[in-house]
Structure formats: C-alpha cells, structure tokens
C-alpha atoms as a PDB file:
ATOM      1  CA  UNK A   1     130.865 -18.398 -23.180  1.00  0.00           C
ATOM      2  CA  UNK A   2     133.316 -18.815 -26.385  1.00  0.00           C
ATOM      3  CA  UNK A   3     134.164 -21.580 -28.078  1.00  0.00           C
ATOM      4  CA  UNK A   4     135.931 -22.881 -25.169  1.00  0.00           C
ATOM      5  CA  UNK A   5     136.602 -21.775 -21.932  1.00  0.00           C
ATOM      6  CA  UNK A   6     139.543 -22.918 -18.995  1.00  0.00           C
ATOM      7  CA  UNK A   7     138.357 -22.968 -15.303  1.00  0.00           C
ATOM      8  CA  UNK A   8     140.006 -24.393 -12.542  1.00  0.00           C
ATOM      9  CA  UNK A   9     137.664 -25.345  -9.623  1.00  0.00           C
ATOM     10  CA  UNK A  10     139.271 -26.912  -6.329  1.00  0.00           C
ATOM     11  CA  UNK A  11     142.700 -27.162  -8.465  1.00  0.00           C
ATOM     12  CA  UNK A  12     140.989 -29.442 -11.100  1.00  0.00           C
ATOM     13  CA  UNK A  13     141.749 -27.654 -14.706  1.00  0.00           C
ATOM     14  CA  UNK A  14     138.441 -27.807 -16.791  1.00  0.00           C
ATOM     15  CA  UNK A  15     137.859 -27.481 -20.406  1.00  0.00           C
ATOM     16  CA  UNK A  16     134.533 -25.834 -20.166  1.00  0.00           C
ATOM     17  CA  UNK A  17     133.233 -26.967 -23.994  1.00  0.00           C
ATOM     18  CA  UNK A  18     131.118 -24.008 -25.964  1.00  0.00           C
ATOM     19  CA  UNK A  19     127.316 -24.988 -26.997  1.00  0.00           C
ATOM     20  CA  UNK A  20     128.709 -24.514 -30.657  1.00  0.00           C
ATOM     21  CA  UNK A  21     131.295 -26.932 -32.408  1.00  0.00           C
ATOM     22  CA  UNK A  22     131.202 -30.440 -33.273  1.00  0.00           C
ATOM     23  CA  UNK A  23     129.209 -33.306 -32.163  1.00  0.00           C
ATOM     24  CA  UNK A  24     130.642 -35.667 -29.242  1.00  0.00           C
ATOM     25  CA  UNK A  25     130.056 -38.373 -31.867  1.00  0.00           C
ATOM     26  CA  UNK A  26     132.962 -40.524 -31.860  1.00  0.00           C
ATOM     27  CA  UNK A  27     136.466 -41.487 -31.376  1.00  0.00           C
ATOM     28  CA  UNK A  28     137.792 -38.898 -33.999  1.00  0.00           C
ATOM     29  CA  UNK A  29     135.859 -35.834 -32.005  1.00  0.00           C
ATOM     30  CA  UNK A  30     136.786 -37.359 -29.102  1.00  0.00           C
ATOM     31  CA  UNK A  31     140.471 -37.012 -29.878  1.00  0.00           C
ATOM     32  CA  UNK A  32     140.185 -33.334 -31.134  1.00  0.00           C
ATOM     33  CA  UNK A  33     138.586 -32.697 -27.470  1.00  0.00           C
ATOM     34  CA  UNK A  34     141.457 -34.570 -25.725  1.00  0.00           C
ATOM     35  CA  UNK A  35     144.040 -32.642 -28.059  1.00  0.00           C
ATOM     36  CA  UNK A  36     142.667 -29.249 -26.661  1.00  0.00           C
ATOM     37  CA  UNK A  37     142.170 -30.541 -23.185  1.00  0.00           C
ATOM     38  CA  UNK A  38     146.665 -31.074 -23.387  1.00  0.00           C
ATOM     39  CA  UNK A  39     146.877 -27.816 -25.164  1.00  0.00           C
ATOM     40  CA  UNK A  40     145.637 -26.210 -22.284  1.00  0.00           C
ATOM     41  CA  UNK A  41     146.893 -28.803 -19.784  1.00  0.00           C
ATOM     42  CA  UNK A  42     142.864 -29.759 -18.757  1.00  0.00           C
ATOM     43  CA  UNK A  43     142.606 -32.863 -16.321  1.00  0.00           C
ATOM     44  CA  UNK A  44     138.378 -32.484 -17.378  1.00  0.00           C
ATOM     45  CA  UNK A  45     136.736 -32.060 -20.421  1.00  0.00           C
ATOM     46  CA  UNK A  46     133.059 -30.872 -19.599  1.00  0.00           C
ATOM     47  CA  UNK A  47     130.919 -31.423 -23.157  1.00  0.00           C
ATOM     48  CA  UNK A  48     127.189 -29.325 -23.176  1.00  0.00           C
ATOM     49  CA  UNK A  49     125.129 -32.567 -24.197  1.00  0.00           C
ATOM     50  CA  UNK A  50     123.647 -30.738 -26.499  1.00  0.00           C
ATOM     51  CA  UNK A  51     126.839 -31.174 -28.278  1.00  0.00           C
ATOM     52  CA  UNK A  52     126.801 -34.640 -27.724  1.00  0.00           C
ATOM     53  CA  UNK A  53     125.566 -36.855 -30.764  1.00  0.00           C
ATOM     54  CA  UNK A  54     122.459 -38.681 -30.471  1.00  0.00           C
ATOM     55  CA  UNK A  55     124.186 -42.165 -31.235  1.00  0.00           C
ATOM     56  CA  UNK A  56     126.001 -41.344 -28.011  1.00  0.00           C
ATOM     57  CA  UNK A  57     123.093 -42.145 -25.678  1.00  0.00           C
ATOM     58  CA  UNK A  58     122.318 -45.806 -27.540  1.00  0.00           C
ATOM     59  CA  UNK A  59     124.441 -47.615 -26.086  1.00  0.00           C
ATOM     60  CA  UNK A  60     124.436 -50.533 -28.793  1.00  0.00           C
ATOM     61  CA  UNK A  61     125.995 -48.386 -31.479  1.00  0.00           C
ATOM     62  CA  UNK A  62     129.118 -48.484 -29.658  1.00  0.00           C
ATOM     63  CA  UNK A  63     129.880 -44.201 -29.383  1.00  0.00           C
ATOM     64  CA  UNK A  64     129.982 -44.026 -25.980  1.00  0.00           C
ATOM     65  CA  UNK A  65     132.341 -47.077 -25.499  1.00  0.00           C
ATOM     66  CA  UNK A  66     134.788 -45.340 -28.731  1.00  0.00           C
ATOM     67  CA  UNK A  67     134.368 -41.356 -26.459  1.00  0.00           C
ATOM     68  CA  UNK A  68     135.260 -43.236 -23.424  1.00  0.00           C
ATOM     69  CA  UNK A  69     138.071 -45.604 -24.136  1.00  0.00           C
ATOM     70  CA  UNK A  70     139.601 -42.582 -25.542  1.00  0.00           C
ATOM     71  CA  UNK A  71     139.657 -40.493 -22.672  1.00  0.00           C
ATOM     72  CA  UNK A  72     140.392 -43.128 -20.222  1.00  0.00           C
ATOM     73  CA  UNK A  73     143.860 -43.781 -22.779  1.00  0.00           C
ATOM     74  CA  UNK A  74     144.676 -40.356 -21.921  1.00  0.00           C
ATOM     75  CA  UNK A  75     143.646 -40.016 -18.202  1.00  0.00           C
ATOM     76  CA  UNK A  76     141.406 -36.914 -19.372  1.00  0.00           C
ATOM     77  CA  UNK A  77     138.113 -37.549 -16.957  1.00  0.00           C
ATOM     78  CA  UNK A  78     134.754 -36.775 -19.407  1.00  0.00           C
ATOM     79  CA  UNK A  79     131.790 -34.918 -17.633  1.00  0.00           C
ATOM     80  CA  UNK A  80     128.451 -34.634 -20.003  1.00  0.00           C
ATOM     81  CA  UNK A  81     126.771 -31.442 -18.491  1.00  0.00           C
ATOM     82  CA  UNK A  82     123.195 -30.981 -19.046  1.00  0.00           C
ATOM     83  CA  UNK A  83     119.842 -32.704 -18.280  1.00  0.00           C
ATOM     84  CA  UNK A  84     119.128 -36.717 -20.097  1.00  0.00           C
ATOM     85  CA  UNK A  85     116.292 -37.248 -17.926  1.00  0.00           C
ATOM     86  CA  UNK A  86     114.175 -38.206 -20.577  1.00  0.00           C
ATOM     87  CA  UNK A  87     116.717 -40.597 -22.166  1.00  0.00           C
ATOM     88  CA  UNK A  88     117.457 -42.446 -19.224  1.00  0.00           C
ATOM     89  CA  UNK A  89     113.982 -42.925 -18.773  1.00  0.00           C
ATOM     90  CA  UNK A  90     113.969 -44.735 -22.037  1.00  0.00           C
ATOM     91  CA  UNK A  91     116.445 -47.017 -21.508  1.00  0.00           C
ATOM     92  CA  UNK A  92     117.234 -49.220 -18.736  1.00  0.00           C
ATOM     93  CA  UNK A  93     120.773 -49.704 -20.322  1.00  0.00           C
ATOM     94  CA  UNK A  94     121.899 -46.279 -20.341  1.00  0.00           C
ATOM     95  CA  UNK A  95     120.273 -45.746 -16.900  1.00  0.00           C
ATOM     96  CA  UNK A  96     122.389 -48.317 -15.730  1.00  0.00           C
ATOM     97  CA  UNK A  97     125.297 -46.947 -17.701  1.00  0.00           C
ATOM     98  CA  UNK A  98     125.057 -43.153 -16.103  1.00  0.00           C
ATOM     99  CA  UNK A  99     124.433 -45.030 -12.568  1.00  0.00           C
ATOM    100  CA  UNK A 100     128.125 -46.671 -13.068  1.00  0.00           C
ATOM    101  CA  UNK A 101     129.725 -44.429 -14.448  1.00  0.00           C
ATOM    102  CA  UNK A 102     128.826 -41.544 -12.060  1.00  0.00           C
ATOM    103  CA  UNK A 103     129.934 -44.067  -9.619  1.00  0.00           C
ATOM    104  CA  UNK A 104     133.552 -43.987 -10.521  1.00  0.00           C
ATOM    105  CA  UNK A 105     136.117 -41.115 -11.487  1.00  0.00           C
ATOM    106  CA  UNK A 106     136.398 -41.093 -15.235  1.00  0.00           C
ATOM    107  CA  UNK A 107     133.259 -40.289 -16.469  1.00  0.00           C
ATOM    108  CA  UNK A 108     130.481 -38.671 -15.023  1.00  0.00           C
ATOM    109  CA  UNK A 109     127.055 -37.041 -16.213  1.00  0.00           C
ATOM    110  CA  UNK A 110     125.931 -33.827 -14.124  1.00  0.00           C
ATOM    111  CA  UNK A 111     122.985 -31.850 -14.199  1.00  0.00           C
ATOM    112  CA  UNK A 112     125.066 -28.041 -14.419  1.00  0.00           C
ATOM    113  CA  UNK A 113     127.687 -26.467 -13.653  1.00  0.00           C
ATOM    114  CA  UNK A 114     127.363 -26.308  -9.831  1.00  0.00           C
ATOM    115  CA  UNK A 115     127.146 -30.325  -9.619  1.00  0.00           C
ATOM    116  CA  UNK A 116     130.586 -30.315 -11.543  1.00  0.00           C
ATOM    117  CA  UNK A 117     132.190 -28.211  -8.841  1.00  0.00           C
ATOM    118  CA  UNK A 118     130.419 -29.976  -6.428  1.00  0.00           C
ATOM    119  CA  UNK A 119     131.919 -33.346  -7.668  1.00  0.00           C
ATOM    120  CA  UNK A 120     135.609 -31.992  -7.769  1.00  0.00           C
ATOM    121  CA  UNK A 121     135.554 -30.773  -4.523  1.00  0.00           C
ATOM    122  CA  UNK A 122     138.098 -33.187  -2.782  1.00  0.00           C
ATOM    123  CA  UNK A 123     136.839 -35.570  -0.061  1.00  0.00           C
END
C-alpha cells in the first residue's frame, strides 16, 4: 500500500491510511486526515493504529476526545484498524470507550480489514 489508498466497499468511500506518515495524535493531524478524506470525497478514514499516537489510547489526556470531535464536525466516520487487545486490557476506561463507540456509527475500532467491510455492509 502507498501513502494512501481510496476503496469503496458496499458504496462507502474509504481512505485506506498508509503504515507511514504522521501520528493520529491530535486535533491538528486529525484535520490534515479529514482534509484528504474531502480531497478524495472519503465518507471513512481507516488509520493503521500503529499510526495512532500513544496519548490516543489514555483517555485522560484528552486526544481521543480532540480526533473525535473533529471528525464528528465533519461527518467523516473514524475506524482505528489493527489489534489494542493489550491496551484495553489495561484499562477499564478505554475498554468501555471502544465498547461505545463500536456501538454507534462514527467511530469504530476493528481488528483488519475484513471487519471494516464487514461493518459497512448495509443492514
């Protein structure tokens, strides 16, 4: 994969992040994301969390609320792909948080690829 990659999966256009580039760290990367998700007219923005800073997962610093209140402002859904198995262990909070949030339609957190498609497929 490049930097960057476009799919569409059950008419759902996905920015398909690259392992490489910055850190998911803030509200500053998470308006660069949401500026290439409109330049390619992307309803998703699927991050690798290995690009996802490590502030991110605790929840008290406030990162994840920042990401997310940005990409709710522009109706861009977020999707962190990759396994956080051993952070949720560690934290009841953000086990809670990924519970929620994979509850509703803006955010979720998927294990690969496959889930994501799985997830977009319509009801």
């Amino acid at each position: 994969m490049t930097a960057n990659d476009l799919m569409t999966s059950h008419g759902v256009a996905v920015l398909l992040c690259g392992p490489d580039g910055r850190k998911l760290g803030g509200g500053d990367t998470a308006l660069d994301l949401i500026g290439d998700a409109m330049g390619c007219q992307a309803e998703v923005v699927a991050v690798p969390v290995d690009r996802v800073a490590d502030e991110f997962f605790t929840l008290r610093s406030g990162v994840a609320g920042d990401v997310v209140q940005k990409f709710a402002n522009y109706r861009i859904r977020l999707v962190i792909v990759g396994d956080i198995t051993a952070r949720v262990a560690g934290s009841d909070a953000l086990r809670d948080f990924v519970r929620e949030a994979n509850r509703g339609g803006q955010v979720w957190f998927v294990t690969d690829r496959t889930e994501l498609e799985r997830r977009l497929t319509p009801a």
